[in-house]
N, C-alpha and C. Protein backbone atom coordinates (compact mmCIF):
# COMPACT_ATOMS: atom_id res chain seq x y z
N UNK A 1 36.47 24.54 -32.36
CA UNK A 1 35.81 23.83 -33.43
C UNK A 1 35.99 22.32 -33.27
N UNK A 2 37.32 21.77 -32.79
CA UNK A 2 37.43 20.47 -32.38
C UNK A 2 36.41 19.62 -31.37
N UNK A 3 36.40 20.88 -30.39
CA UNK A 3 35.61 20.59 -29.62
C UNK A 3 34.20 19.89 -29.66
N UNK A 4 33.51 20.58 -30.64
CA UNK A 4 32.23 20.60 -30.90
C UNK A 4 31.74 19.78 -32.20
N UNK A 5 33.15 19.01 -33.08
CA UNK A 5 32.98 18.18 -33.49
C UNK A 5 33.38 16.66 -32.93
N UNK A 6 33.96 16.99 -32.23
CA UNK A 6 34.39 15.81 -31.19
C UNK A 6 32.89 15.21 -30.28
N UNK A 7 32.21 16.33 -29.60
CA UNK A 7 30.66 16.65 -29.20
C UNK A 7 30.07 15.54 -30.17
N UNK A 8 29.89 16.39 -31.00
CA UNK A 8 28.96 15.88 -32.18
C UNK A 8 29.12 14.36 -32.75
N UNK A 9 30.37 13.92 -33.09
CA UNK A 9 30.82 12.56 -33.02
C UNK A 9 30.52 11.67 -32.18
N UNK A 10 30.74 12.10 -30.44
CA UNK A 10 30.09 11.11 -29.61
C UNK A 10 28.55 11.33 -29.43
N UNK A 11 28.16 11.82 -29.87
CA UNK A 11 26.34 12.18 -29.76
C UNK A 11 25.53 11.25 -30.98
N UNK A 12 26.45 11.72 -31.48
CA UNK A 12 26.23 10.52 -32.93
C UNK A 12 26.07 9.21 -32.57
N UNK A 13 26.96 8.72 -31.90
CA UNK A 13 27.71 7.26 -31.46
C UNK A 13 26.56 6.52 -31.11
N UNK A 14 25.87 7.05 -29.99
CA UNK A 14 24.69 6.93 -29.24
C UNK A 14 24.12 6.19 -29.80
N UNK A 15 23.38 4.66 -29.79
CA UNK A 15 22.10 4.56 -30.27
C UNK A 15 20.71 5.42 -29.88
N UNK A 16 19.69 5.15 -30.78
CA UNK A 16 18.38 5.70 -30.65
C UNK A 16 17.39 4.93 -29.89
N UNK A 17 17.16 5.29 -28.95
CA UNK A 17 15.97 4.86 -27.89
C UNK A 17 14.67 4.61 -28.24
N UNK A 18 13.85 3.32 -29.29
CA UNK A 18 12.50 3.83 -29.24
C UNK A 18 12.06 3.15 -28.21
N UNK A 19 10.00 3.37 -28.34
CA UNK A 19 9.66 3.05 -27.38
C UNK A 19 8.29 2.18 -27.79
N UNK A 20 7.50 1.71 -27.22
CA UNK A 20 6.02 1.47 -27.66
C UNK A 20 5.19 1.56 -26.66
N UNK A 21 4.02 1.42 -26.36
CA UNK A 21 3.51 1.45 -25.48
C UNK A 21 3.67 0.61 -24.49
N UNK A 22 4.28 -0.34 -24.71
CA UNK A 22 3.69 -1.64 -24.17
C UNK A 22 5.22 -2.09 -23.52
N UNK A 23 6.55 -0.69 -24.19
CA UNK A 23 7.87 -1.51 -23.87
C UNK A 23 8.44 0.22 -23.46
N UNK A 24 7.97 0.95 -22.55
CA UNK A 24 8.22 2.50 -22.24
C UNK A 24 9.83 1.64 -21.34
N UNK A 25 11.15 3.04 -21.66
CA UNK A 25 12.13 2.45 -20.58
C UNK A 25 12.01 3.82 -19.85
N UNK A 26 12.42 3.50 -18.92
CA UNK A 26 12.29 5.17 -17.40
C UNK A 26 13.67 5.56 -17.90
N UNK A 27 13.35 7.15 -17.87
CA UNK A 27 14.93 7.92 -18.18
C UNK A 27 14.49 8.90 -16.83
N UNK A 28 15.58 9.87 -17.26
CA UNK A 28 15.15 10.65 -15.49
C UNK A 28 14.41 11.71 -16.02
N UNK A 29 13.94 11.67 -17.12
CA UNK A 29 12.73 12.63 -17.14
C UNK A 29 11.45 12.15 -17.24
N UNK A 30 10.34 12.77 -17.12
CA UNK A 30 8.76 11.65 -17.09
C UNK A 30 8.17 12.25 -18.36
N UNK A 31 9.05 12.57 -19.65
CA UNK A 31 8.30 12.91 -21.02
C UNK A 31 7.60 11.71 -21.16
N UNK A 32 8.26 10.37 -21.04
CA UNK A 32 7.28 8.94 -20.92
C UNK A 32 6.98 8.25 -20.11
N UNK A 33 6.83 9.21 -18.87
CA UNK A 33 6.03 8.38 -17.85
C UNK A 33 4.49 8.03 -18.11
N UNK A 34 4.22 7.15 -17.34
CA UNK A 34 2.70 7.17 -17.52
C UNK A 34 2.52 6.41 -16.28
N UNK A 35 1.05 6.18 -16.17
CA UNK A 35 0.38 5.82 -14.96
C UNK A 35 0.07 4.08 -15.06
N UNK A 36 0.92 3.33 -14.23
CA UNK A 36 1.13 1.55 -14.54
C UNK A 36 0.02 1.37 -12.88
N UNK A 37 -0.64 0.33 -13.28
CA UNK A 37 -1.27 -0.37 -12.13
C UNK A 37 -0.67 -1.74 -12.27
N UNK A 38 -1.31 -2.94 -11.10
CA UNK A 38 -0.90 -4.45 -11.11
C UNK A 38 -2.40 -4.76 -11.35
N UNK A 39 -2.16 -5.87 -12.12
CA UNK A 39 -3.46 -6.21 -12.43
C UNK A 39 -3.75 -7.67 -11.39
N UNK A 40 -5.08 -7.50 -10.81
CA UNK A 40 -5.01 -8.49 -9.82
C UNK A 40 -5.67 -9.58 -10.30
N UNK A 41 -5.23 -10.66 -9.50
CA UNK A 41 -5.49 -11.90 -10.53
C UNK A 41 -7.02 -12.37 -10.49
N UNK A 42 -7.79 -13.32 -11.34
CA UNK A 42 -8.53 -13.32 -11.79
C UNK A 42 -9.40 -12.24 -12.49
N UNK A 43 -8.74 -10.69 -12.78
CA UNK A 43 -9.29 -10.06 -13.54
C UNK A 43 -8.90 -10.46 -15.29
N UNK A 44 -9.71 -10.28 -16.63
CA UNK A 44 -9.23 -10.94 -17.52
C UNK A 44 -9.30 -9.02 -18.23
N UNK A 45 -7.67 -9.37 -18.69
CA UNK A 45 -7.58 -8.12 -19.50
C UNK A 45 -7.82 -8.10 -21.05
N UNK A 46 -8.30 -7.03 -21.29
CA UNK A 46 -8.95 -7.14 -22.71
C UNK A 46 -7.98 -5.75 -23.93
N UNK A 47 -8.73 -5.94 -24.63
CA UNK A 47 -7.58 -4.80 -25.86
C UNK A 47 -8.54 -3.47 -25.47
N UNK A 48 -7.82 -2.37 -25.39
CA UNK A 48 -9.09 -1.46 -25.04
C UNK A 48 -9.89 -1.07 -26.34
N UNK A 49 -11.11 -0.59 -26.21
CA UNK A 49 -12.34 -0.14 -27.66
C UNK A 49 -11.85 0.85 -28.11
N UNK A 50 -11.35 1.99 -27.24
CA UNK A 50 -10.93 3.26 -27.98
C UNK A 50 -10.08 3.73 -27.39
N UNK A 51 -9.09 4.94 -28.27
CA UNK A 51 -7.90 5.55 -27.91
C UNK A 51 -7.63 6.21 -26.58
N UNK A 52 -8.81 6.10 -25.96
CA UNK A 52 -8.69 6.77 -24.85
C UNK A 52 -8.41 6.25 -23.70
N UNK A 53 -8.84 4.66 -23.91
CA UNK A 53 -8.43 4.13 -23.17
C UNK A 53 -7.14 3.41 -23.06
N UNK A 54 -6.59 3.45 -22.06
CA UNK A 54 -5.21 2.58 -21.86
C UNK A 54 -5.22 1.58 -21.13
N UNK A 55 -6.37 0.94 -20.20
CA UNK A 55 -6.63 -0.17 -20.06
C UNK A 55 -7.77 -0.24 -19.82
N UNK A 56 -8.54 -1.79 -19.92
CA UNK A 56 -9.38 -2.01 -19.76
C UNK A 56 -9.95 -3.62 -19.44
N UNK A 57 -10.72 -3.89 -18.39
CA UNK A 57 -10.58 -5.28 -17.77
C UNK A 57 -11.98 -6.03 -17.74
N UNK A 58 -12.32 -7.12 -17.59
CA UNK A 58 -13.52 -7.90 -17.24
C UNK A 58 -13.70 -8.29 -15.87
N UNK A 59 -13.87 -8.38 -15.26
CA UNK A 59 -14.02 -9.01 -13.82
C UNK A 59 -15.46 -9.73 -13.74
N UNK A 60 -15.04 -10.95 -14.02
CA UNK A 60 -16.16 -11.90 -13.92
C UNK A 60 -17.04 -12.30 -13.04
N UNK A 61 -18.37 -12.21 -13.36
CA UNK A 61 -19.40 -12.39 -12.36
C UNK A 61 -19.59 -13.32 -11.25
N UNK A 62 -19.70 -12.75 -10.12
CA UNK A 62 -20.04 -13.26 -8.76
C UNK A 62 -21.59 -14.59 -9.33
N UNK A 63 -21.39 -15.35 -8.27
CA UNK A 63 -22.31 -16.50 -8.80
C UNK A 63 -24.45 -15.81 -8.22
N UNK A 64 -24.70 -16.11 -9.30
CA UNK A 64 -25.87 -15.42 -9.31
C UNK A 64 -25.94 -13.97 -10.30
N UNK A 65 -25.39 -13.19 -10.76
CA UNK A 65 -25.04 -12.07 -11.36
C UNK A 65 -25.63 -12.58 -12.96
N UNK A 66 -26.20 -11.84 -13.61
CA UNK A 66 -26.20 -12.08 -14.58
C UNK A 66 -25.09 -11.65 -15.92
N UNK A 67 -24.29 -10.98 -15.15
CA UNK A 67 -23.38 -10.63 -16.18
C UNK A 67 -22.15 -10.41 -15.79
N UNK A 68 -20.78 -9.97 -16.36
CA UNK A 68 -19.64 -9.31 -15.60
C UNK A 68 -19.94 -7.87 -15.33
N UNK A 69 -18.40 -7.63 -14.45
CA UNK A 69 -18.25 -5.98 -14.16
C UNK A 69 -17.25 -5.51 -15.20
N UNK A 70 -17.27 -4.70 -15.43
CA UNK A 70 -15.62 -3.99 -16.34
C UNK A 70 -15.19 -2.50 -15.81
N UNK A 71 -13.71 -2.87 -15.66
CA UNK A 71 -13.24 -1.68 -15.25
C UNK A 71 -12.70 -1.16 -16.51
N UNK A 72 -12.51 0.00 -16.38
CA UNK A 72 -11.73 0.49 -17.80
C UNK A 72 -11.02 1.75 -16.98
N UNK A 73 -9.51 2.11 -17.34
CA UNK A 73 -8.96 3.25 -17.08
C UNK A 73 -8.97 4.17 -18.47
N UNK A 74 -8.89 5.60 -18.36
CA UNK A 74 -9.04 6.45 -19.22
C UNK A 74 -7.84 7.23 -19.16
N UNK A 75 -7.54 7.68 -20.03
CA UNK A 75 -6.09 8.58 -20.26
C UNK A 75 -6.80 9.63 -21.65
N UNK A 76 -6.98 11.13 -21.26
CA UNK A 76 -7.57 12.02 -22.28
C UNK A 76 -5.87 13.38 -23.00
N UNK A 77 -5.07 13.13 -21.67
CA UNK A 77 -3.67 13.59 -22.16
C UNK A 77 -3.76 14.89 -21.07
N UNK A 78 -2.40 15.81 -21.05
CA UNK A 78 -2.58 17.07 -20.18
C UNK A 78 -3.58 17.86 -20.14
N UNK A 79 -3.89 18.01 -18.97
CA UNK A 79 -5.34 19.01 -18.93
C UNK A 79 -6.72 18.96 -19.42
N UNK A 80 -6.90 17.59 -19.91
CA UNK A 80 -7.87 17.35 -20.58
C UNK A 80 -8.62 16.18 -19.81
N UNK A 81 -10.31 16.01 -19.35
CA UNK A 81 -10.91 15.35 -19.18
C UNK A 81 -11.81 15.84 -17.85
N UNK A 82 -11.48 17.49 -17.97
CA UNK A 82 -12.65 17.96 -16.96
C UNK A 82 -11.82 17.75 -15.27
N UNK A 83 -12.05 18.16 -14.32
CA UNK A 83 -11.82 18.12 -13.10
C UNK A 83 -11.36 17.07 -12.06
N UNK A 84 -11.81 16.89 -11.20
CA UNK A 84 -11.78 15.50 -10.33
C UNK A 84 -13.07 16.07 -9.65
N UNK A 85 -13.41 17.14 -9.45
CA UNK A 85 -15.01 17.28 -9.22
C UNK A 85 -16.08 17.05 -10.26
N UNK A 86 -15.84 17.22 -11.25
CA UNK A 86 -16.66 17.18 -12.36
C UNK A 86 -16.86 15.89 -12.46
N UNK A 87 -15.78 15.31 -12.60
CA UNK A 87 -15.90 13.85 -12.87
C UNK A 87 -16.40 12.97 -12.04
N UNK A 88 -16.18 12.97 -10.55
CA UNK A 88 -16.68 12.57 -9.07
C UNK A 88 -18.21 12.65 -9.59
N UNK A 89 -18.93 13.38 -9.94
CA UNK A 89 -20.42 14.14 -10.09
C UNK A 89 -20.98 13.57 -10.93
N UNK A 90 -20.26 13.57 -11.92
CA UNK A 90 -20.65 12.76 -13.07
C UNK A 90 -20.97 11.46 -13.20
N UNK A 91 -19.68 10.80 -12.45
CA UNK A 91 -20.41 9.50 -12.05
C UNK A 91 -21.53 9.36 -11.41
N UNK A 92 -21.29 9.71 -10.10
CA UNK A 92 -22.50 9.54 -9.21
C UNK A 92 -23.49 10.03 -10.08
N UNK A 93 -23.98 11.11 -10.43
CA UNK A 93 -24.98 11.03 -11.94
C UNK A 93 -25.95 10.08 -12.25
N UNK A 94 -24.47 9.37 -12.61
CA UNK A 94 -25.03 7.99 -13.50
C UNK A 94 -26.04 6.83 -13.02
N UNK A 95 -25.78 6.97 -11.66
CA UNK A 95 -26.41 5.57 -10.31
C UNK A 95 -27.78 6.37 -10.29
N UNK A 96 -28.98 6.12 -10.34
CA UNK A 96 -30.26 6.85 -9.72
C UNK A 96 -30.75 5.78 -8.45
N UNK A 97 -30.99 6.51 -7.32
CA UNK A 97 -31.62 5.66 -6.14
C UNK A 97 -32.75 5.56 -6.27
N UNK A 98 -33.76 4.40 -5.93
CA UNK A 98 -35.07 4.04 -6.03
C UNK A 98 -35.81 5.34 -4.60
N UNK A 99 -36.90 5.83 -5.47
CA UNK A 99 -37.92 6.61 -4.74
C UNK A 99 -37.21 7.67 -4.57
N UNK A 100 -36.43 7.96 -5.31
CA UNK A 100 -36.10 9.33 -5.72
C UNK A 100 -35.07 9.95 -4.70
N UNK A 101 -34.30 9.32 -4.21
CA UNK A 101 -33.48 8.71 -3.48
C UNK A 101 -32.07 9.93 -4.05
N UNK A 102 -31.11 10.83 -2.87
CA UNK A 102 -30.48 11.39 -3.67
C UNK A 102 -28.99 10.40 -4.13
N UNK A 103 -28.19 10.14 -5.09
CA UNK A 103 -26.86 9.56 -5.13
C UNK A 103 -26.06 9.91 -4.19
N UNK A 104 -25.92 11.75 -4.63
CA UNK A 104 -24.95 12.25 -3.86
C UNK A 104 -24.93 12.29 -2.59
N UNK A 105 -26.02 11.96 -2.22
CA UNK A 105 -25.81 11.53 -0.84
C UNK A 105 -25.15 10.29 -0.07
N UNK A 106 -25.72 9.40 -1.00
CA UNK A 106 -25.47 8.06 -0.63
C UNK A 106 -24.17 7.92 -1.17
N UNK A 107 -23.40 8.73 -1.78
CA UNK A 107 -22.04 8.16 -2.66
C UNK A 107 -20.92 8.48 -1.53
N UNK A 108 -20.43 7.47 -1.29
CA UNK A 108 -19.04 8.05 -0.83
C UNK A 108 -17.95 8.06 -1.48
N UNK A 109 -17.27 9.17 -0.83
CA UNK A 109 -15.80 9.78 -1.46
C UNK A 109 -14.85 9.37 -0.49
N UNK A 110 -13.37 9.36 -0.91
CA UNK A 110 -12.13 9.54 0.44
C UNK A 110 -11.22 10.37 -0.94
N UNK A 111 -10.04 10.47 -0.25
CA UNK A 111 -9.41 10.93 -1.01
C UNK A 111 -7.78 10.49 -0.11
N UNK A 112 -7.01 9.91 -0.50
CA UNK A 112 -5.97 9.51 -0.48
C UNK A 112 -3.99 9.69 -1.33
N UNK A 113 -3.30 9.15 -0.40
CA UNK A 113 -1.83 9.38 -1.49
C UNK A 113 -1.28 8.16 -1.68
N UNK A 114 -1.30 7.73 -2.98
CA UNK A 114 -0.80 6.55 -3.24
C UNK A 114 0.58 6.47 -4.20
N UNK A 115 1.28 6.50 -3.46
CA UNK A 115 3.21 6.63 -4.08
C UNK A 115 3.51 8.05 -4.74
N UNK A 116 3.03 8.62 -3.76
CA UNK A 116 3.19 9.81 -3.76
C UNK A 116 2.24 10.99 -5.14
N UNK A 117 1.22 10.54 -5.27
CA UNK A 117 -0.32 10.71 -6.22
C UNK A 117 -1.28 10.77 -5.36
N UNK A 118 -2.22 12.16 -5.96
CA UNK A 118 -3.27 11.89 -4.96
C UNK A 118 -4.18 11.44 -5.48
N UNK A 119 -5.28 10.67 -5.11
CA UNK A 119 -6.38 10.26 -5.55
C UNK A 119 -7.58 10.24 -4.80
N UNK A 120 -8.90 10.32 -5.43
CA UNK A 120 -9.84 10.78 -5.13
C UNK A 120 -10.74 9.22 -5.86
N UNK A 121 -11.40 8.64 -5.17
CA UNK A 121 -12.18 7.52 -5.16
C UNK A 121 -14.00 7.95 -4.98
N UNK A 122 -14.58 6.98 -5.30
CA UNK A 122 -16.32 7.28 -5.36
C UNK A 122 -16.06 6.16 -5.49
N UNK A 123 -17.92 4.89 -4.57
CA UNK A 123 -18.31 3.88 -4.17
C UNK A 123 -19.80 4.62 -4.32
N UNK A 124 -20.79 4.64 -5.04
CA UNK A 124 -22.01 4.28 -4.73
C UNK A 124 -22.66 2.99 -5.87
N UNK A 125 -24.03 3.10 -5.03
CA UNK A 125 -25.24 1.95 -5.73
C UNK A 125 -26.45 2.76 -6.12
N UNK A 126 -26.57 1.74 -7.47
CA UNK A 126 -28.06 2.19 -7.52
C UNK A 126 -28.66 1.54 -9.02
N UNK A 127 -29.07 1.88 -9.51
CA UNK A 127 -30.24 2.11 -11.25
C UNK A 127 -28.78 2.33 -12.09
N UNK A 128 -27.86 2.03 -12.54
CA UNK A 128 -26.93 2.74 -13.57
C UNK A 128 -27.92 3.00 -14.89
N UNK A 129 -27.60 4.08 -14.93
CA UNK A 129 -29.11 5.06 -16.16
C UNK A 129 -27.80 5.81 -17.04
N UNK A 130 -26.39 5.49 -17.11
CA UNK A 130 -25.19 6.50 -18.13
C UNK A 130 -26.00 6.39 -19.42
N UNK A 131 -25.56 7.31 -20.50
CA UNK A 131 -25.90 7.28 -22.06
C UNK A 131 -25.02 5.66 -22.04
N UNK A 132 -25.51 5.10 -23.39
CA UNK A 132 -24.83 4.13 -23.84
C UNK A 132 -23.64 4.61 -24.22
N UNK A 133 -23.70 5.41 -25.39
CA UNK A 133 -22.45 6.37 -26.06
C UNK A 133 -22.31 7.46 -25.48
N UNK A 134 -21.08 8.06 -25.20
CA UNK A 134 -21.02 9.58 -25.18
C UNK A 134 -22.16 10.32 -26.00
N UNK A 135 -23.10 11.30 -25.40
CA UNK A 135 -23.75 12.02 -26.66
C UNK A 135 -25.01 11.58 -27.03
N UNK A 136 -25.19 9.83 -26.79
CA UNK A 136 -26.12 9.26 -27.04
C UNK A 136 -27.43 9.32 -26.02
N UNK A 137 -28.89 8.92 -27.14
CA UNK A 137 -29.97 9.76 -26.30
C UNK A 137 -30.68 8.29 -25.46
N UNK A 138 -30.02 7.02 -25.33
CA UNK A 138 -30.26 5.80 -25.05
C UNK A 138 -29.26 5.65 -23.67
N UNK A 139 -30.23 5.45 -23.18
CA UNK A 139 -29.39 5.13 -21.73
C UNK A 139 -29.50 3.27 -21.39
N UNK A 140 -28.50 3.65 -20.19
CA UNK A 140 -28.85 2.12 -19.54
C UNK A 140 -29.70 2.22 -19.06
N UNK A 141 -30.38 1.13 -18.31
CA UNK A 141 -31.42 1.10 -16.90
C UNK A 141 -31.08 -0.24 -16.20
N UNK A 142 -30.04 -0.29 -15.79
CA UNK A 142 -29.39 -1.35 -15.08
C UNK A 142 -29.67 -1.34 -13.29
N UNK A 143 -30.87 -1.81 -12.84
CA UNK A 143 -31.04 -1.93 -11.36
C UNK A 143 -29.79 -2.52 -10.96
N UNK A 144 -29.54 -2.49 -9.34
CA UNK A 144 -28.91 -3.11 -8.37
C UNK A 144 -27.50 -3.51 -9.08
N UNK A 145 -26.86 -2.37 -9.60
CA UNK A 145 -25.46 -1.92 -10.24
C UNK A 145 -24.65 -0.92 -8.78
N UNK A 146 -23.20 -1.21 -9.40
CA UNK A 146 -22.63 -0.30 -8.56
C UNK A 146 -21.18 0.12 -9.02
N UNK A 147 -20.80 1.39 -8.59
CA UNK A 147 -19.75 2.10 -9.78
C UNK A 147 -18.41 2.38 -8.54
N UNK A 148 -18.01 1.85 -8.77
CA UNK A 148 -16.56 2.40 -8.27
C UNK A 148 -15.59 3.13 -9.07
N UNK A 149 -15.10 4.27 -8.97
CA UNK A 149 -14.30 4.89 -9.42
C UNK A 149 -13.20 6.20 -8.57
N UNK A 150 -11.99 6.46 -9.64
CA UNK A 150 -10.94 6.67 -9.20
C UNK A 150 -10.31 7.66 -10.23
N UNK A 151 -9.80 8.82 -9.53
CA UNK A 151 -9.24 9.42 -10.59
C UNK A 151 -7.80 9.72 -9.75
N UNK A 152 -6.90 9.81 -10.67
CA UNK A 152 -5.26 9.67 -10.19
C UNK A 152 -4.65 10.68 -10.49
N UNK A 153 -4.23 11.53 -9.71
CA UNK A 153 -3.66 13.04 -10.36
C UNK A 153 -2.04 13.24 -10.64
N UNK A 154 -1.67 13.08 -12.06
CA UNK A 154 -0.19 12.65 -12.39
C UNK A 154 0.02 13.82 -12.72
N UNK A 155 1.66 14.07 -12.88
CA UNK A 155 2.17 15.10 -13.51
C UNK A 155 1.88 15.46 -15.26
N UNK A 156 1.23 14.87 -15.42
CA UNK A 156 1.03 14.50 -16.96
C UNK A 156 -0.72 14.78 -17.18
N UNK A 157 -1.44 14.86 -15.83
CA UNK A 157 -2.93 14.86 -15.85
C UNK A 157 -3.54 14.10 -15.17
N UNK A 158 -4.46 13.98 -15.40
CA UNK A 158 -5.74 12.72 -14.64
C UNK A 158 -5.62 11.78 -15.71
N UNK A 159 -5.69 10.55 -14.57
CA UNK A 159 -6.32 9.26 -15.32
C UNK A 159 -7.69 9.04 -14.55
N UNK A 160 -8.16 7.94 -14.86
CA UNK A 160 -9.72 8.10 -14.31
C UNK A 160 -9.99 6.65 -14.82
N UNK A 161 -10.61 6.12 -13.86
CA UNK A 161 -10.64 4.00 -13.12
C UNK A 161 -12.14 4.28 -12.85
N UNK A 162 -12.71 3.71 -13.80
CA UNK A 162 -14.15 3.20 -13.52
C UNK A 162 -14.94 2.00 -13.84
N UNK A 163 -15.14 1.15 -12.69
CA UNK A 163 -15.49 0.45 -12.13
C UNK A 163 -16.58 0.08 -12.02
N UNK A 164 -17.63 -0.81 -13.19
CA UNK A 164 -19.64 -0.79 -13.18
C UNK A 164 -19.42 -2.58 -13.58
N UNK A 165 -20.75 -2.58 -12.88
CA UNK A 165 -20.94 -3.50 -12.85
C UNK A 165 -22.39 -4.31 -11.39
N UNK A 166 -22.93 -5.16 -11.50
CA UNK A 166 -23.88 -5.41 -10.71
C UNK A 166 -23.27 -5.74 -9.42
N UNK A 167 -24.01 -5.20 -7.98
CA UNK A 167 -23.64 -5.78 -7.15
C UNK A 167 -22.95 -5.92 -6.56
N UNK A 168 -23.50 -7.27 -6.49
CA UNK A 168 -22.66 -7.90 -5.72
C UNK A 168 -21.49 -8.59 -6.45
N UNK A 169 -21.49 -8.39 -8.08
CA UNK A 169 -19.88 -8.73 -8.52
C UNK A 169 -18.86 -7.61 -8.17
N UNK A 170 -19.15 -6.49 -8.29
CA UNK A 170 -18.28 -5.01 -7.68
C UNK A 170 -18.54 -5.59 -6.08
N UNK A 171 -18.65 -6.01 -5.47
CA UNK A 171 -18.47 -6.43 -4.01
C UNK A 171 -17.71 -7.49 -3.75
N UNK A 172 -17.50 -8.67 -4.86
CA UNK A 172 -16.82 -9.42 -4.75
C UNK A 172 -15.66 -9.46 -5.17
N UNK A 173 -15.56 -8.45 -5.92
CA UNK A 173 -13.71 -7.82 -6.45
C UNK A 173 -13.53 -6.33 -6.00
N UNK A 174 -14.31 -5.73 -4.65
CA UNK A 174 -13.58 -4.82 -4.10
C UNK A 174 -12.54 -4.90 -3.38
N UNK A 175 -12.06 -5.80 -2.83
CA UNK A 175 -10.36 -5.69 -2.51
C UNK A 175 -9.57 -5.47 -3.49
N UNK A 176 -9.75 -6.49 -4.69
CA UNK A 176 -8.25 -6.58 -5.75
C UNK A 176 -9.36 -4.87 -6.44
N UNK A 177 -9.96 -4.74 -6.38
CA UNK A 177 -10.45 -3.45 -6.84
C UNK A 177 -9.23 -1.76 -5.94
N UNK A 178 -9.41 -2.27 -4.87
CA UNK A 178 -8.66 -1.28 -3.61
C UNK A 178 -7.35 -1.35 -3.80
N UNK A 179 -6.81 -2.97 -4.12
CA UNK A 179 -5.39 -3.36 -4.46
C UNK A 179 -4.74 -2.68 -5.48
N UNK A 180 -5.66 -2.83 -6.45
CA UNK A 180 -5.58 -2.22 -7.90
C UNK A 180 -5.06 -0.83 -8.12
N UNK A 181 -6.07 0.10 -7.14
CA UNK A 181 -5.89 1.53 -7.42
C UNK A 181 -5.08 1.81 -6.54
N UNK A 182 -4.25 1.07 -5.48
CA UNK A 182 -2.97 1.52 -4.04
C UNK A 182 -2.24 1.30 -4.95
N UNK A 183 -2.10 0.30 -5.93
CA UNK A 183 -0.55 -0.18 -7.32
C UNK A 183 -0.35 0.90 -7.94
N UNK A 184 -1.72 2.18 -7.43
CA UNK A 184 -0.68 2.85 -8.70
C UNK A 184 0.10 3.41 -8.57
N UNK A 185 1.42 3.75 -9.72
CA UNK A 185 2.60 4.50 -10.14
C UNK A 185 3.29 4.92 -10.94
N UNK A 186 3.77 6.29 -11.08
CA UNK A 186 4.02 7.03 -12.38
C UNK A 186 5.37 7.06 -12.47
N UNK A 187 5.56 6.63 -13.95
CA UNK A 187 7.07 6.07 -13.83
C UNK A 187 6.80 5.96 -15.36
């Protein structure tokens, strides 16, 4: 009985560990790991729109572009957010090639290990035609766009890095784009 109040006394003692998103500490279990990238410079980081997202970036337009690119990473939680095929598909989807032109053809894939994660990447061009909203019956029609994306397979699930934007601004931040998704690590 000493024993186990003696236990109990130093368990007590302990302070309490919180956490926030923004201040996670590594213990040796990954209940709070999550998936950290480096953000490469001249990208401008923004607050993300919705819960789903856990980050989300601007990458400012190449000269001539009429607009920026934005990457946004997605976090839907364990087991949730569909495949790494589904999702691969889905994007490409989104790009339509002029003259009826197939995506999936033109899209390339690799698939790679980055700190010990595998990941699965997509690079095509085209028409970006996505719904505006999830659900929604309004699409884009964005000519001479191009989507890079990335999905990261953690012990915790997929995250998923997508990458739109015109062009030749997604051409002019595909390195710190490549940089971006080799940073990642679950910790």
């Amino acid at each position: 009985m000493k024993t186990i109040f003696v236990l109990l006394i130093v368990c007590l003692s302990y302070p309490v560990q919180t956490t926030t998103a923004f201040d996670r500490r590594q213990t040796n279990s990954c209940d709070e790991c999550q998936l950290r990238f480096k953000m490469p410079d001249g990208w401008v980081s923004e607050a993300p729109s919705s819960k789903m997202r856990v980050a989300q970036y601007r990458l400012p337009k190449a000269a001539g572009d009429a607009e920026d690119a934005s990457l946004v990473v997605y976090y839907f939680g364990s087991a949730q957010g569909g495949s790494v095929e589904s999702n691969i598909d889905r994007w490409i989807s989104q790009m339509e090639q002029p003259r009826s032109g197939s995506s999936k053809e033109k899209a390339k894939t690799e698939t790679l290990t980055v700190n010990g994660l595998k990941v699965t990447t997509v690079d095509v061009a085209g028409t970006y035609i996505a719904e505006v909203s999830p659900g929604s019956a309004t699409h884009y029609n964005k000519p001479s766009f191009r989507l890079r994306g990335a999905v990261v397979e953690t012990p915790k699930g997929f995250y998923f890095a997508k990458l739109i934007g015109p062009e030749k601004t997604v051409g002019h931040w595909e390195k710190s784009f490549n940089a971006f998704v080799r940073s990642s690590e679950f910790k």
